[in-house]
Protein backbone atom coordinates (compact mmCIF):
# COMPACT_ATOMS: atom_id res chain seq x y z
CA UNK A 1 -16.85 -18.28 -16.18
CA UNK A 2 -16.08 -21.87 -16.44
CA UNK A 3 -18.36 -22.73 -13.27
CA UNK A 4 -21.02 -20.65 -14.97
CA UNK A 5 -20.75 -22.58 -18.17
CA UNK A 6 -20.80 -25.82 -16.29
CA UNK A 7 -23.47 -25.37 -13.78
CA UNK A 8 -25.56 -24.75 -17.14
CA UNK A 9 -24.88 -27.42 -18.99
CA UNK A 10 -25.62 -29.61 -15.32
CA UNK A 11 -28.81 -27.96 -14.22
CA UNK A 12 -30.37 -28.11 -17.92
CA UNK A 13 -31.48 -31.94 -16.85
CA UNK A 14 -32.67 -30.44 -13.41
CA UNK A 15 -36.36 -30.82 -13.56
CA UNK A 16 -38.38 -28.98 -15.88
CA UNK A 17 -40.56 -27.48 -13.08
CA UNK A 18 -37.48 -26.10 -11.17
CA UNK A 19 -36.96 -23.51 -14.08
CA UNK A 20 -38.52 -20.58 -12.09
CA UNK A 21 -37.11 -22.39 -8.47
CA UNK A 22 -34.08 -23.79 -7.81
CA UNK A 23 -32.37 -23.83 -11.46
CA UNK A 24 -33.02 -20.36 -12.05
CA UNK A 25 -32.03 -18.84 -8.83
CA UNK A 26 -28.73 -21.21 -9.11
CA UNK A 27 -27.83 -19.81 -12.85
CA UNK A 28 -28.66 -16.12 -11.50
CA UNK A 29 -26.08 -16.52 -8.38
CA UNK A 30 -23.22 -18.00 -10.50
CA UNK A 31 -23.54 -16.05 -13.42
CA UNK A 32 -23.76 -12.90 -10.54
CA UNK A 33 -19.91 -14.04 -9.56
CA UNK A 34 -17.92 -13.27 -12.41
CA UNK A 35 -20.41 -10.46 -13.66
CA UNK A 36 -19.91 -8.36 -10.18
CA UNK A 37 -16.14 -9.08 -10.29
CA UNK A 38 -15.85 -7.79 -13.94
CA UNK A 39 -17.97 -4.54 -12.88
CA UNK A 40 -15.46 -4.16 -9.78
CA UNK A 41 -12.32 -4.12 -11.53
CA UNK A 42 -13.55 -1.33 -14.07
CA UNK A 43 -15.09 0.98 -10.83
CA UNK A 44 -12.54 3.73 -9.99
CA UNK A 45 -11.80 3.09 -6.27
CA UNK A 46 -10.00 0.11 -4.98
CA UNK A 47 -13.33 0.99 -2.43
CA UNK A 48 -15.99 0.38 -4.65
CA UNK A 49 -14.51 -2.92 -6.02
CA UNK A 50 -13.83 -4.63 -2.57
CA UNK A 51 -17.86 -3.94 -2.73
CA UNK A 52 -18.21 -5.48 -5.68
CA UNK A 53 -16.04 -8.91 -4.29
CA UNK A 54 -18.09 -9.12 -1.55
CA UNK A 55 -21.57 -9.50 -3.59
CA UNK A 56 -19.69 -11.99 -5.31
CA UNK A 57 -18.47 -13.78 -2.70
CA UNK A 58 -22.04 -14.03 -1.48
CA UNK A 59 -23.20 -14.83 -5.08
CA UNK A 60 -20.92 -17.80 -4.70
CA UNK A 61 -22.03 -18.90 -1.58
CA UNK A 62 -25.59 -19.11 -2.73
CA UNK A 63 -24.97 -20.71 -6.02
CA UNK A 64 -22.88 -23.59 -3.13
CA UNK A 65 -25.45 -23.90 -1.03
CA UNK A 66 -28.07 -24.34 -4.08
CA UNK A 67 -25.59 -26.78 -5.80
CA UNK A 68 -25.80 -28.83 -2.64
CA UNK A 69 -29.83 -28.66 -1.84
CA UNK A 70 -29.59 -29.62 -5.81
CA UNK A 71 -27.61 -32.66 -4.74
CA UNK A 72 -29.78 -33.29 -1.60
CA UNK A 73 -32.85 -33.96 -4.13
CA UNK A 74 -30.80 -35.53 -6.63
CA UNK A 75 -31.40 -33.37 -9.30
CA UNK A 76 -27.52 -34.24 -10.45
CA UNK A 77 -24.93 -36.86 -9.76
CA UNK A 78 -23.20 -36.40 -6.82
CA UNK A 79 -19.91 -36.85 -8.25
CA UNK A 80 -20.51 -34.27 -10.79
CA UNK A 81 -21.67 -31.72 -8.29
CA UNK A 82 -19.19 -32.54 -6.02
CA UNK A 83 -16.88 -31.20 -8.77
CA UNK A 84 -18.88 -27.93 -9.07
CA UNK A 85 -18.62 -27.29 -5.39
CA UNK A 86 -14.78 -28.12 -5.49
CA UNK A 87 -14.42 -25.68 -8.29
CA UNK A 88 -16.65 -22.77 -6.22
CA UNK A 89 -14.04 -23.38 -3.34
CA UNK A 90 -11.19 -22.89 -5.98
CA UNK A 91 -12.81 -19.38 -7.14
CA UNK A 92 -14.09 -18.19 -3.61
CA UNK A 93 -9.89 -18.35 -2.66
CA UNK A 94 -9.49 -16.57 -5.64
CA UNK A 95 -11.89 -13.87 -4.91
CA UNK A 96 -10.30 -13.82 -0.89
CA UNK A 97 -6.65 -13.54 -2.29
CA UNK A 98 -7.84 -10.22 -4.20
């Protein structure tokens, strides 16, 4: 949850008419990751919660590929999302290694 907190605290100086575009659809995806991998663990089948890591795994990929298009307009410094990006990596080997 700590790339969820952060990406919120970054994309609050996005611009104020990306709150429907890309801020909004980048706060949906990350929040999405640890959400879907909460649900997973608590489904009954070791089945239904590979599911589950795969929506986050795509969750993540979206929310990287938005962090970047975010850095390609220069929404945020490219230091500080490079961080964000480095941390997604971190939790997308996480979510592999489960």
């Amino acid at each position: 949850m700590d790339l969820a907190e952060e990406v919120y605290l970054v994309s609050s100086r996005f611009p104020k008419q990306e709150t429907y575009g890309i801020t909004g659809q980048l706060r949906r995806s990350v929040v999405s990751v640890p959400a879907n991998i909460a649900e997973g663990a608590e489904r009954p089948g070791p089945r239904q919660f590979v599911q589950f890591l795969g929506v986050a795994s795509g969750s993540l990929a979206e929310a990287e590929t938005l962090l970047m298009l975010a850095s390609r307009l220069g929404f945020a410094d490219s230091i500080r999302i490079q961080h964000l990006l480095d941390q997604a990596g971190d939790i997308g080997r996480m979510i592999n290694g489960l």
